[in-house]
PDB file of N, CA and C in Angstrom:
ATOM      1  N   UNK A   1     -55.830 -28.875  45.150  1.00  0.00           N
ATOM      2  CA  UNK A   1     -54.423 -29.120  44.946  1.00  0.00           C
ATOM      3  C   UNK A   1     -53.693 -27.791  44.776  1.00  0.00           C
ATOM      4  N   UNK A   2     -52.801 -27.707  45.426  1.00  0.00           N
ATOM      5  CA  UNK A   2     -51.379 -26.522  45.166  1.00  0.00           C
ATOM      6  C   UNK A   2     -50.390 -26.869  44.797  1.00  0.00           C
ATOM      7  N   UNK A   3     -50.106 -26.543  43.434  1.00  0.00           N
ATOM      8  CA  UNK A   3     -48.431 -26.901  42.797  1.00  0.00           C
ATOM      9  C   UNK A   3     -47.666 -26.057  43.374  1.00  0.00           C
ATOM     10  N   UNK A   4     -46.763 -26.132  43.915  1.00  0.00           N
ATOM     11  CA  UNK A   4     -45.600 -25.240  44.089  1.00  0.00           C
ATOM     12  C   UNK A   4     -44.312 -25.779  43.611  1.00  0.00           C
ATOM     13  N   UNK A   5     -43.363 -24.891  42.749  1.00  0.00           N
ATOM     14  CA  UNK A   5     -41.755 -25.039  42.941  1.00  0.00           C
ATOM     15  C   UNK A   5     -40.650 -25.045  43.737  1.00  0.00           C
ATOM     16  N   UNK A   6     -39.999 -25.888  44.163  1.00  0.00           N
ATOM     17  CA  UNK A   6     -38.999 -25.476  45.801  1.00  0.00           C
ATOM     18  C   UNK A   6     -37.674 -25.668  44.675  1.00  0.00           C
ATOM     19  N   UNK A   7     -36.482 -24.905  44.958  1.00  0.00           N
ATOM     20  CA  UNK A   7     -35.078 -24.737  44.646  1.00  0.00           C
ATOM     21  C   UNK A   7     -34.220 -25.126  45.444  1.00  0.00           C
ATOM     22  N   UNK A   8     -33.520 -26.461  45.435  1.00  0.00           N
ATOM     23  CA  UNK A   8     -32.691 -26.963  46.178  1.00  0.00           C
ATOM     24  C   UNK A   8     -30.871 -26.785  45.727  1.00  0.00           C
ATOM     25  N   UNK A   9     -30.267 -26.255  46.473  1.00  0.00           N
ATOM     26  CA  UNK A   9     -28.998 -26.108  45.459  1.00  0.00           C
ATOM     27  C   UNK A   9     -27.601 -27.724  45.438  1.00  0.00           C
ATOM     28  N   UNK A  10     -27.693 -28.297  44.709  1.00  0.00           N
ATOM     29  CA  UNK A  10     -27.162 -29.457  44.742  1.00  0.00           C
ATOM     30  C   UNK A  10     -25.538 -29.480  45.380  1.00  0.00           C
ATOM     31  N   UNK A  11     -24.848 -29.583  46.116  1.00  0.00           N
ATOM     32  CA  UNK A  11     -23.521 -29.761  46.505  1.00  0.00           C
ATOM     33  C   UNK A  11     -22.433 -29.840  45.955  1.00  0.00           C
ATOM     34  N   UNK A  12     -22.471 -31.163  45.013  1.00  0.00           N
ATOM     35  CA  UNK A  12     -21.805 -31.842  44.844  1.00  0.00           C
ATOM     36  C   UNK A  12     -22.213 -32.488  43.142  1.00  0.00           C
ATOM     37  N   UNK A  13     -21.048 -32.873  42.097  1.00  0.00           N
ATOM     38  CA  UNK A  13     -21.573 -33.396  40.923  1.00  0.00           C
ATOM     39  C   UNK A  13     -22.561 -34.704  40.962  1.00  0.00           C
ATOM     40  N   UNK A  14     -23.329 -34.733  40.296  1.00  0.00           N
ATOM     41  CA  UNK A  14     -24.030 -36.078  40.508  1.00  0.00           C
ATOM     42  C   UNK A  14     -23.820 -37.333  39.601  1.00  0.00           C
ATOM     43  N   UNK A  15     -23.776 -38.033  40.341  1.00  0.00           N
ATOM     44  CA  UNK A  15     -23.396 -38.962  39.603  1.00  0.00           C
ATOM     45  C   UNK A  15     -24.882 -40.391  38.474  1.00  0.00           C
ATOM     46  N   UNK A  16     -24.406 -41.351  38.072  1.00  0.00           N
ATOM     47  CA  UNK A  16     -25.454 -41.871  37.149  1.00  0.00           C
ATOM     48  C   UNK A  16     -26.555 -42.589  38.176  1.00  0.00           C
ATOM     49  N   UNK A  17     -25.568 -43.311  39.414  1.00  0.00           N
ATOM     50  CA  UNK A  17     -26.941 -43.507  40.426  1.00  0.00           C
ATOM     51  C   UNK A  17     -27.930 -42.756  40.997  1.00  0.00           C
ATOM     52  N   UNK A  18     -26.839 -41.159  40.925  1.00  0.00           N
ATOM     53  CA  UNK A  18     -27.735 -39.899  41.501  1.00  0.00           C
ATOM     54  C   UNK A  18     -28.601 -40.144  40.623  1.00  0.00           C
ATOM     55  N   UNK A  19     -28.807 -39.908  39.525  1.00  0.00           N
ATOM     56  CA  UNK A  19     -29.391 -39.580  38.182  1.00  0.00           C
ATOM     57  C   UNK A  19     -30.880 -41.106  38.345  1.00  0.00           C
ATOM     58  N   UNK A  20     -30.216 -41.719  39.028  1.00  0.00           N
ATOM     59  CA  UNK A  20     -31.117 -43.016  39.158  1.00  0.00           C
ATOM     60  C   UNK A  20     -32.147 -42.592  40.167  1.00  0.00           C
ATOM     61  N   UNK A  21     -31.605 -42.374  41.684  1.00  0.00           N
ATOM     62  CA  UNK A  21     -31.979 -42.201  42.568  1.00  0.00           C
ATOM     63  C   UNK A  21     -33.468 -41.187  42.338  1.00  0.00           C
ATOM     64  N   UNK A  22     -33.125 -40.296  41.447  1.00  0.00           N
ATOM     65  CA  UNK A  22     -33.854 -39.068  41.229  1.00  0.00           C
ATOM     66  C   UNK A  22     -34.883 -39.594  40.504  1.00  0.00           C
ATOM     67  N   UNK A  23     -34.704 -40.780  39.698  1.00  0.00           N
ATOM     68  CA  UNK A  23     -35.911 -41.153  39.084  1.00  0.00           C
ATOM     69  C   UNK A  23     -36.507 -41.413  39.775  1.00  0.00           C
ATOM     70  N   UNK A  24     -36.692 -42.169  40.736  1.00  0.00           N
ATOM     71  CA  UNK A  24     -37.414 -43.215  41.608  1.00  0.00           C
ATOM     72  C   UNK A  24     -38.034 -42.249  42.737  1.00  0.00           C
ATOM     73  N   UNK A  25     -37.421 -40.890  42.521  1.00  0.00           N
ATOM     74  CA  UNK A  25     -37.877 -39.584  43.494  1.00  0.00           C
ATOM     75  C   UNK A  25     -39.237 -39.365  42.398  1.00  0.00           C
ATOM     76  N   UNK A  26     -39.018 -39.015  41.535  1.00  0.00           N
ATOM     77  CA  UNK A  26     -40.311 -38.511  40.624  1.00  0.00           C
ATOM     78  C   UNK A  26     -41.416 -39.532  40.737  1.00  0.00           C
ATOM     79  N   UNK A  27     -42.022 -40.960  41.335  1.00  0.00           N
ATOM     80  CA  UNK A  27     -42.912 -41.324  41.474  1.00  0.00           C
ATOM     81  C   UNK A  27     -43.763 -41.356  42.964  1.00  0.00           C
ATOM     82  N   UNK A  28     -42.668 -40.559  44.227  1.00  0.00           N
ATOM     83  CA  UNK A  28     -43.338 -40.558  44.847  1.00  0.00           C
ATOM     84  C   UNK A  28     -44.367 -39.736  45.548  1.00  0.00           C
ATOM     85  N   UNK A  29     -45.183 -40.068  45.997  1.00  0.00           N
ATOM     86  CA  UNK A  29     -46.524 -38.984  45.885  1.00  0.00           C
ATOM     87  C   UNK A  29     -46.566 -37.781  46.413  1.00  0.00           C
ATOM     88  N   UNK A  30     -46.944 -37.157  45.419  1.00  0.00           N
ATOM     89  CA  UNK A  30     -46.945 -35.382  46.198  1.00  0.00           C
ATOM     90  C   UNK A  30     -45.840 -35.027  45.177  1.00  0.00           C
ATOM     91  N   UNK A  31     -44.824 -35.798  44.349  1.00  0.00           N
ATOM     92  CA  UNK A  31     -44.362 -35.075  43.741  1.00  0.00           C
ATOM     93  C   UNK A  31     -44.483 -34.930  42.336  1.00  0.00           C
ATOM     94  N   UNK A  32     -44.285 -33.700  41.579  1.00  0.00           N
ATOM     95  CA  UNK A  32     -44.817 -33.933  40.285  1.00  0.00           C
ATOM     96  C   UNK A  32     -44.403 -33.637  39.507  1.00  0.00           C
ATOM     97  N   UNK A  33     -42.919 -33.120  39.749  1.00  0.00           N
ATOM     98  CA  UNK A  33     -42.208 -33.288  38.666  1.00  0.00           C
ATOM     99  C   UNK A  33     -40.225 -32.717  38.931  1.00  0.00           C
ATOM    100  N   UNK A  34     -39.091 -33.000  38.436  1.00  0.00           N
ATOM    101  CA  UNK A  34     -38.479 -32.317  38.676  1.00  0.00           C
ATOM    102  C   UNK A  34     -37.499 -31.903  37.367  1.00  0.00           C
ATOM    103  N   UNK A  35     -36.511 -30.806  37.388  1.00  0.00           N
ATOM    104  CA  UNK A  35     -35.862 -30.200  36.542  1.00  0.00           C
ATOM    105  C   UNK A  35     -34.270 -30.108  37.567  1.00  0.00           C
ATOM    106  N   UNK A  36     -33.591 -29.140  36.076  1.00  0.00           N
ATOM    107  CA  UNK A  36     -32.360 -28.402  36.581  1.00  0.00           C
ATOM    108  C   UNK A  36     -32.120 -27.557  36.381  1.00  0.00           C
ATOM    109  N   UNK A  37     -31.698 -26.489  36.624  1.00  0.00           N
ATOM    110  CA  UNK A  37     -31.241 -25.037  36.021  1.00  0.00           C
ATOM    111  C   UNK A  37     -29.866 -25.082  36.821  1.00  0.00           C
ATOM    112  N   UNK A  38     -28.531 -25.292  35.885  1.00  0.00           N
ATOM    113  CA  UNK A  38     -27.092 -25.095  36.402  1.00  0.00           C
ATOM    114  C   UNK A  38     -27.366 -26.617  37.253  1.00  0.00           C
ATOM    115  N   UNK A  39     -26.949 -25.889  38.840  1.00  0.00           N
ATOM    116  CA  UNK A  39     -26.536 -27.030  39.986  1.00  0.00           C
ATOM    117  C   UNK A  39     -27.454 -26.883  40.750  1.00  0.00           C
ATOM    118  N   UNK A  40     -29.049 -26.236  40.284  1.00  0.00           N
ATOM    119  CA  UNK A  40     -29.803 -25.847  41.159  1.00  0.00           C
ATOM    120  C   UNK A  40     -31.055 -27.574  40.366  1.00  0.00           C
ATOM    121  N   UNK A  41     -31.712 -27.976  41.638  1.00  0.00           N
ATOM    122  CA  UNK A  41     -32.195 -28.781  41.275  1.00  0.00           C
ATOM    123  C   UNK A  41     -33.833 -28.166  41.388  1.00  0.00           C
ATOM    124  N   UNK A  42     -34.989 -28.528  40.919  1.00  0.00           N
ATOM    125  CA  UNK A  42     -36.081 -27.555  41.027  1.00  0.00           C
ATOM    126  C   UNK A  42     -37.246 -28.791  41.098  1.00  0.00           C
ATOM    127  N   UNK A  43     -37.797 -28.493  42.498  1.00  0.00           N
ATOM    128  CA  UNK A  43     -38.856 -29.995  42.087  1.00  0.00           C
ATOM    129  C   UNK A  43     -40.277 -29.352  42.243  1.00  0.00           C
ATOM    130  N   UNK A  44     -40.897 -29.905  41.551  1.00  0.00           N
ATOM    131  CA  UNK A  44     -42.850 -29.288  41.397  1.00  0.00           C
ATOM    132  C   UNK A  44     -43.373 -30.694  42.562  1.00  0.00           C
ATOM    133  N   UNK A  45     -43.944 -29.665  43.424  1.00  0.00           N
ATOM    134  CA  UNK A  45     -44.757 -30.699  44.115  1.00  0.00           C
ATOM    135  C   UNK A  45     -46.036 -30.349  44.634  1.00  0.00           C
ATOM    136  N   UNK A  46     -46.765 -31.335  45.355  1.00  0.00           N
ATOM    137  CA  UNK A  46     -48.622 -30.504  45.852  1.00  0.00           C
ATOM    138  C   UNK A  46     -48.620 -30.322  46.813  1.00  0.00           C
ATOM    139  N   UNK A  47     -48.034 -29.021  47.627  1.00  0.00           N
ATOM    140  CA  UNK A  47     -48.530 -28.710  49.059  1.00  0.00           C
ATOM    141  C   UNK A  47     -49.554 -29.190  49.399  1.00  0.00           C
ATOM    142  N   UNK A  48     -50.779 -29.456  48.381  1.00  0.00           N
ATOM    143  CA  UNK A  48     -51.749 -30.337  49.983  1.00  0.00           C
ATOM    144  C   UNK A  48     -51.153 -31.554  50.104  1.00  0.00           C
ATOM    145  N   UNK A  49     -50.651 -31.812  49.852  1.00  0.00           N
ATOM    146  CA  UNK A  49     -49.916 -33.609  49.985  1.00  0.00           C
ATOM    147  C   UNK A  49     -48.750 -33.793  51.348  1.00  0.00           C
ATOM    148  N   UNK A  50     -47.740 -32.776  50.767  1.00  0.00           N
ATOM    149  CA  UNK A  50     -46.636 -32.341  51.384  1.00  0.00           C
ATOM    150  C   UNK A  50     -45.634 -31.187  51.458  1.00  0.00           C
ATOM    151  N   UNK A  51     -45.059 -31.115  52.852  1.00  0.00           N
ATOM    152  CA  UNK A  51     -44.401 -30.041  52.794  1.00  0.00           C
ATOM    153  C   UNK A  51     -43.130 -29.675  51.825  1.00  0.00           C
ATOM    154  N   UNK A  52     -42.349 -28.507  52.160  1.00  0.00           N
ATOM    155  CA  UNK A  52     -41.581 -27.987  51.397  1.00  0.00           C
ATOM    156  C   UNK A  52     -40.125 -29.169  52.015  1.00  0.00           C
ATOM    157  N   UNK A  53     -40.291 -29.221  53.562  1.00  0.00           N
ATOM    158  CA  UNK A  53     -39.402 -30.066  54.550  1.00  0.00           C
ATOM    159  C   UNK A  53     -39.304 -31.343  53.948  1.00  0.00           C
ATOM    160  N   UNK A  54     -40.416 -31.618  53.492  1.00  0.00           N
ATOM    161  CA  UNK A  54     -40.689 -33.287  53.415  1.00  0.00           C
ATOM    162  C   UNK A  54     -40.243 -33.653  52.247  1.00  0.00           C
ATOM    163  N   UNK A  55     -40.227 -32.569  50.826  1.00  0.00           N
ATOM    164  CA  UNK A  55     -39.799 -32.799  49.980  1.00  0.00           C
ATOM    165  C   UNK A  55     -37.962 -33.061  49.526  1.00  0.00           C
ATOM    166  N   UNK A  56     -37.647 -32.002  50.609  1.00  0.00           N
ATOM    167  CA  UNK A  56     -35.975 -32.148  51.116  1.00  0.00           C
ATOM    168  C   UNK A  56     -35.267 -33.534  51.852  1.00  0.00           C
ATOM    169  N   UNK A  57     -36.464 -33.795  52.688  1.00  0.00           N
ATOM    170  CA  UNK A  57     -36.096 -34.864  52.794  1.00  0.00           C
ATOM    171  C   UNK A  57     -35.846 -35.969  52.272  1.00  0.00           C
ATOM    172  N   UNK A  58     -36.686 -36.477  51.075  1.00  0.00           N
ATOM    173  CA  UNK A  58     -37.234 -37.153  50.443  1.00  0.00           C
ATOM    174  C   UNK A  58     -35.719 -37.063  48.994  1.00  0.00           C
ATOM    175  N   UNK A  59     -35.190 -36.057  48.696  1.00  0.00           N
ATOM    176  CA  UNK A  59     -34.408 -35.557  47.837  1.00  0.00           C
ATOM    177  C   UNK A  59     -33.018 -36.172  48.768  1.00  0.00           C
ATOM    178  N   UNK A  60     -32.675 -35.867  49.998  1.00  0.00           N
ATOM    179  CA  UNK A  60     -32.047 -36.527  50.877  1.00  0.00           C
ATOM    180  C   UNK A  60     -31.758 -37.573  51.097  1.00  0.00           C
ATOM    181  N   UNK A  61     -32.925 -38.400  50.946  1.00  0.00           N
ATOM    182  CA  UNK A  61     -32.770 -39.760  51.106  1.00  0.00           C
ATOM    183  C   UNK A  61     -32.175 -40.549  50.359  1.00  0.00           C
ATOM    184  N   UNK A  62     -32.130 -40.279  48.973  1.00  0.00           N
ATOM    185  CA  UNK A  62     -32.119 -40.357  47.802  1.00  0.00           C
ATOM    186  C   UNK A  62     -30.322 -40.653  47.317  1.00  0.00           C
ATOM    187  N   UNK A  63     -30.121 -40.000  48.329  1.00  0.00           N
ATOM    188  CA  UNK A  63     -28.467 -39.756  48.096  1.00  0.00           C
ATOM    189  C   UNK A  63     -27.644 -38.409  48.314  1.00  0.00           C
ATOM    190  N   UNK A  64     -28.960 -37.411  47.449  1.00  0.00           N
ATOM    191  CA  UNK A  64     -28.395 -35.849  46.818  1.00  0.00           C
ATOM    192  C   UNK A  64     -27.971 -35.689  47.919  1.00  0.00           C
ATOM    193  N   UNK A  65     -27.198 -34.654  48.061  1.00  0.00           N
ATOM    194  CA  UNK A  65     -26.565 -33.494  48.832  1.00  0.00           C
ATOM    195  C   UNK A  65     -26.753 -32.490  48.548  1.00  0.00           C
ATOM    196  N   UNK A  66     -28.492 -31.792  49.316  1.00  0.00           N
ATOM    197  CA  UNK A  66     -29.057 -30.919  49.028  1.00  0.00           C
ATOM    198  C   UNK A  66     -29.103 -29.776  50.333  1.00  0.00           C
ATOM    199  N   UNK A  67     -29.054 -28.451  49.830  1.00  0.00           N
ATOM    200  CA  UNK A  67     -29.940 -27.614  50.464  1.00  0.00           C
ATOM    201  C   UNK A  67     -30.654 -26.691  50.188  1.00  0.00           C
ATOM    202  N   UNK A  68     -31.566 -26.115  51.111  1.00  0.00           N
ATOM    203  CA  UNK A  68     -32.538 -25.411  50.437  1.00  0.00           C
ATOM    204  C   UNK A  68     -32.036 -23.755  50.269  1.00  0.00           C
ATOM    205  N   UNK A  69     -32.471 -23.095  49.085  1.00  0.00           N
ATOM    206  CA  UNK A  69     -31.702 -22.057  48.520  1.00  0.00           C
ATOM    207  C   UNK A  69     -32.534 -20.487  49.464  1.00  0.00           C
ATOM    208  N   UNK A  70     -33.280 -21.064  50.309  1.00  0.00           N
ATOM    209  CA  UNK A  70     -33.883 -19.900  51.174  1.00  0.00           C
ATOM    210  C   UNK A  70     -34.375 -20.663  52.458  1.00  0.00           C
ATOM    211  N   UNK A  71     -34.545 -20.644  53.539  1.00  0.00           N
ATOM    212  CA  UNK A  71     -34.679 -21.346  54.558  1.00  0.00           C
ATOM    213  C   UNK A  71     -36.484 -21.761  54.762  1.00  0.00           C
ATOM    214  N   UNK A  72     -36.993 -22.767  54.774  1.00  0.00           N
ATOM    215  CA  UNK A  72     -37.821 -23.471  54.880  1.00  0.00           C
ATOM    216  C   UNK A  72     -38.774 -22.910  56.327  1.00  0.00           C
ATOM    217  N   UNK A  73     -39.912 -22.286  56.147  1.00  0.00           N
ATOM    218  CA  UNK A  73     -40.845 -22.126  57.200  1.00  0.00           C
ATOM    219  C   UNK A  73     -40.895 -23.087  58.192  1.00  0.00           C
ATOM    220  N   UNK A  74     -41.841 -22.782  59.385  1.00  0.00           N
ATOM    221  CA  UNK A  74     -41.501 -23.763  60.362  1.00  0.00           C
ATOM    222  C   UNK A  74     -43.010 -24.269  60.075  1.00  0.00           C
ATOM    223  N   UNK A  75     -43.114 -25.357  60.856  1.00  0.00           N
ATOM    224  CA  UNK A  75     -44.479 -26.072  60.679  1.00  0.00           C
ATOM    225  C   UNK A  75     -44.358 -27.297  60.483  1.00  0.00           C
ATOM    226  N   UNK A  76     -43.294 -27.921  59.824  1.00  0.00           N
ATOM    227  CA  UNK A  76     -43.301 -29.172  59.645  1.00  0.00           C
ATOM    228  C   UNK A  76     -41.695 -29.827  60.016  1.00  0.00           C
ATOM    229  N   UNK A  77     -41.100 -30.873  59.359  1.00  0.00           N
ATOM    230  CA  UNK A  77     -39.604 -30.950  59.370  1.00  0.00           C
ATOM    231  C   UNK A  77     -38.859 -30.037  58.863  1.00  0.00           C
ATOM    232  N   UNK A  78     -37.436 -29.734  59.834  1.00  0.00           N
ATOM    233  CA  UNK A  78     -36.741 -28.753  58.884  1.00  0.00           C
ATOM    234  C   UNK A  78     -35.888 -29.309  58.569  1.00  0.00           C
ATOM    235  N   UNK A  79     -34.401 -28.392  58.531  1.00  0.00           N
ATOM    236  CA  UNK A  79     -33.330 -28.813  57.608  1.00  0.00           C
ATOM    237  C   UNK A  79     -32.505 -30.092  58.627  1.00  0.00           C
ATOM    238  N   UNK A  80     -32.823 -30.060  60.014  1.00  0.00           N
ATOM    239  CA  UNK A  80     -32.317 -30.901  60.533  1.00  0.00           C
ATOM    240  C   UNK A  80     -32.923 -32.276  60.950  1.00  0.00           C
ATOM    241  N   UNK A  81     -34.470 -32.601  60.571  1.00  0.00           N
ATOM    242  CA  UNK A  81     -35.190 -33.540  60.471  1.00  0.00           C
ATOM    243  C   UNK A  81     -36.030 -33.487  61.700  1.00  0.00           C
ATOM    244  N   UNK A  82     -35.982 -32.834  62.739  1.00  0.00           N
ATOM    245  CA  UNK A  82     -36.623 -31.928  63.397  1.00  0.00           C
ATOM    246  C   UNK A  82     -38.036 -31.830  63.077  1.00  0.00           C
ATOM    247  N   UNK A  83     -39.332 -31.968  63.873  1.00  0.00           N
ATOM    248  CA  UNK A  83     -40.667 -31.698  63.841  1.00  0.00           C
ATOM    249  C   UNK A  83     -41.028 -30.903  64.836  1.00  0.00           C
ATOM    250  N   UNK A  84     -41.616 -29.860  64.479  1.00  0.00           N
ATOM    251  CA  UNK A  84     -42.290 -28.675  64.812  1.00  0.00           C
ATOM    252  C   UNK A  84     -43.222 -28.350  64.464  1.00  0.00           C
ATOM    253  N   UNK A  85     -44.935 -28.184  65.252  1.00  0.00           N
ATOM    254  CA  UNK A  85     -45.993 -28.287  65.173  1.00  0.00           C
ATOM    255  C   UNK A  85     -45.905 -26.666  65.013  1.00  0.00           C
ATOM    256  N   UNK A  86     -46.288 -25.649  64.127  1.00  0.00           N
ATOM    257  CA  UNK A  86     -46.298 -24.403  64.834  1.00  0.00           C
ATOM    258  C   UNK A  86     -47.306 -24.328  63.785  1.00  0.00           C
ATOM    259  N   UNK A  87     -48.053 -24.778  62.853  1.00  0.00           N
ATOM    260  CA  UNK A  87     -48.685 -24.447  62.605  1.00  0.00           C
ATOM    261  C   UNK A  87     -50.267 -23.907  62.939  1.00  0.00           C
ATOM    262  N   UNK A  88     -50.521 -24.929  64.037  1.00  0.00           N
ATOM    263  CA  UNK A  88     -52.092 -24.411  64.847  1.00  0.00           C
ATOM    264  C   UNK A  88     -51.445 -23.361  65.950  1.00  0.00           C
ATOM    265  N   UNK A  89     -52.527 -22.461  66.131  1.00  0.00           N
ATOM    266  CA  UNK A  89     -52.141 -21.051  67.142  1.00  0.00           C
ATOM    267  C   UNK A  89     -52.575 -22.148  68.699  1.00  0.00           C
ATOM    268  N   UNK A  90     -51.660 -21.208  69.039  1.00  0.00           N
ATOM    269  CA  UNK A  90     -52.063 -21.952  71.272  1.00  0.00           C
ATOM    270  C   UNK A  90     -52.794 -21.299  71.485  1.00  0.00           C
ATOM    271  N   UNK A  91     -52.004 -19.881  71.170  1.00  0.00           N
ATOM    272  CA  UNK A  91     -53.062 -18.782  72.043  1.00  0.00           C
ATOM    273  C   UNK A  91     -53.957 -17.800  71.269  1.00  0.00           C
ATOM    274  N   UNK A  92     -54.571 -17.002  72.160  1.00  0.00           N
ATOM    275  CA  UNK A  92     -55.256 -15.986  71.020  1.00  0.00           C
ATOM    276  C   UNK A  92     -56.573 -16.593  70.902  1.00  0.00           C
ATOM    277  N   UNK A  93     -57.683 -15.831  69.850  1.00  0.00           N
ATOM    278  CA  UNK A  93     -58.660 -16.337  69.930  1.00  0.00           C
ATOM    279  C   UNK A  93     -59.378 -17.055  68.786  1.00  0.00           C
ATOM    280  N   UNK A  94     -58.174 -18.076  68.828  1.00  0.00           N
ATOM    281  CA  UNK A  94     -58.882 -19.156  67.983  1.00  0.00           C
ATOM    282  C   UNK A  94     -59.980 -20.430  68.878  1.00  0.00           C
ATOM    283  N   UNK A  95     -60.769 -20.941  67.740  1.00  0.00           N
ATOM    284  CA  UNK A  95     -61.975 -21.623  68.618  1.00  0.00           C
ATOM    285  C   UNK A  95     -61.212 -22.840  69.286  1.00  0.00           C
ATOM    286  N   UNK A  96     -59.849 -22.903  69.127  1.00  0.00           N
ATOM    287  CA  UNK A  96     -59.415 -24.374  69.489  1.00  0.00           C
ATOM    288  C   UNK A  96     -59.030 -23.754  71.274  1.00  0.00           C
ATOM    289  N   UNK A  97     -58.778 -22.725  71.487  1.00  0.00           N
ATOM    290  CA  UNK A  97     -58.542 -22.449  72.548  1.00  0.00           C
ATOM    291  C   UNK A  97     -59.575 -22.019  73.370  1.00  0.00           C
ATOM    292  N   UNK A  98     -60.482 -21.680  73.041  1.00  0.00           N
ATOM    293  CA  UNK A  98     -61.348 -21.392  73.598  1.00  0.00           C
ATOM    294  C   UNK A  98     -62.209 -22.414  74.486  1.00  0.00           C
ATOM    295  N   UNK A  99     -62.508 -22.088  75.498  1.00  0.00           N
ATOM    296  CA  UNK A  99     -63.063 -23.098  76.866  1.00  0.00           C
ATOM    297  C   UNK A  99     -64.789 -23.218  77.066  1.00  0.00           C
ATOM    298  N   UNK A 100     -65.456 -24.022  77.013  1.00  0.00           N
ATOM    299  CA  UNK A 100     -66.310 -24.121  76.623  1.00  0.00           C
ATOM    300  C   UNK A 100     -67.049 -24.426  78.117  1.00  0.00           C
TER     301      UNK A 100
END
């Protein structure tokens, strides 16, 4: 397991459903916990579970009006819901390319 912290900066005031919404964010899996500092929202989650993308999304869905406070690697969904495989290499000499 990998905990990591992601910093989402919230938009907009939130309101008591936000406040609802967000609960019902803290049980779903991969995530493990969240906070606030100011208007910055801060969620603990397990990279082996899920991405940094997936967690935005997931915060998204929710209601918030979020974005992310440094731009999100590629590899998985980004800020536009967008999937991008870039994580396995094409080329080069990894064994997946290699011809047997």
């Amino acid at each position: 397991m990998t905990f990591l912290k992601t910093r989402f900066k919230v938009k907009r005031e939130l309101t008591t459903l936000d406040y609802e919404n967000l609960a019902k964010l803290a049980t779903v899996y991969g995530i493990r916990g969240l906070d606030f500092e100011g208007q910055d929202l801060i969620v603990e989650y397990d990279a082996s579970r899920m991405h940094e993308a997936e967690v935005l999304a997931k915060v998204r869905c929710g209601g918030i009006d979020a974005e992310p406070s440094k731009p999100i690697p590629e590899g998985a969904f980004d800020q536009t819901g967008q999937f991008g495989d870039f994580a396995w290499p094409t080329t080069g000499l990894s064994p997946a390319n290699q011809k047997s």
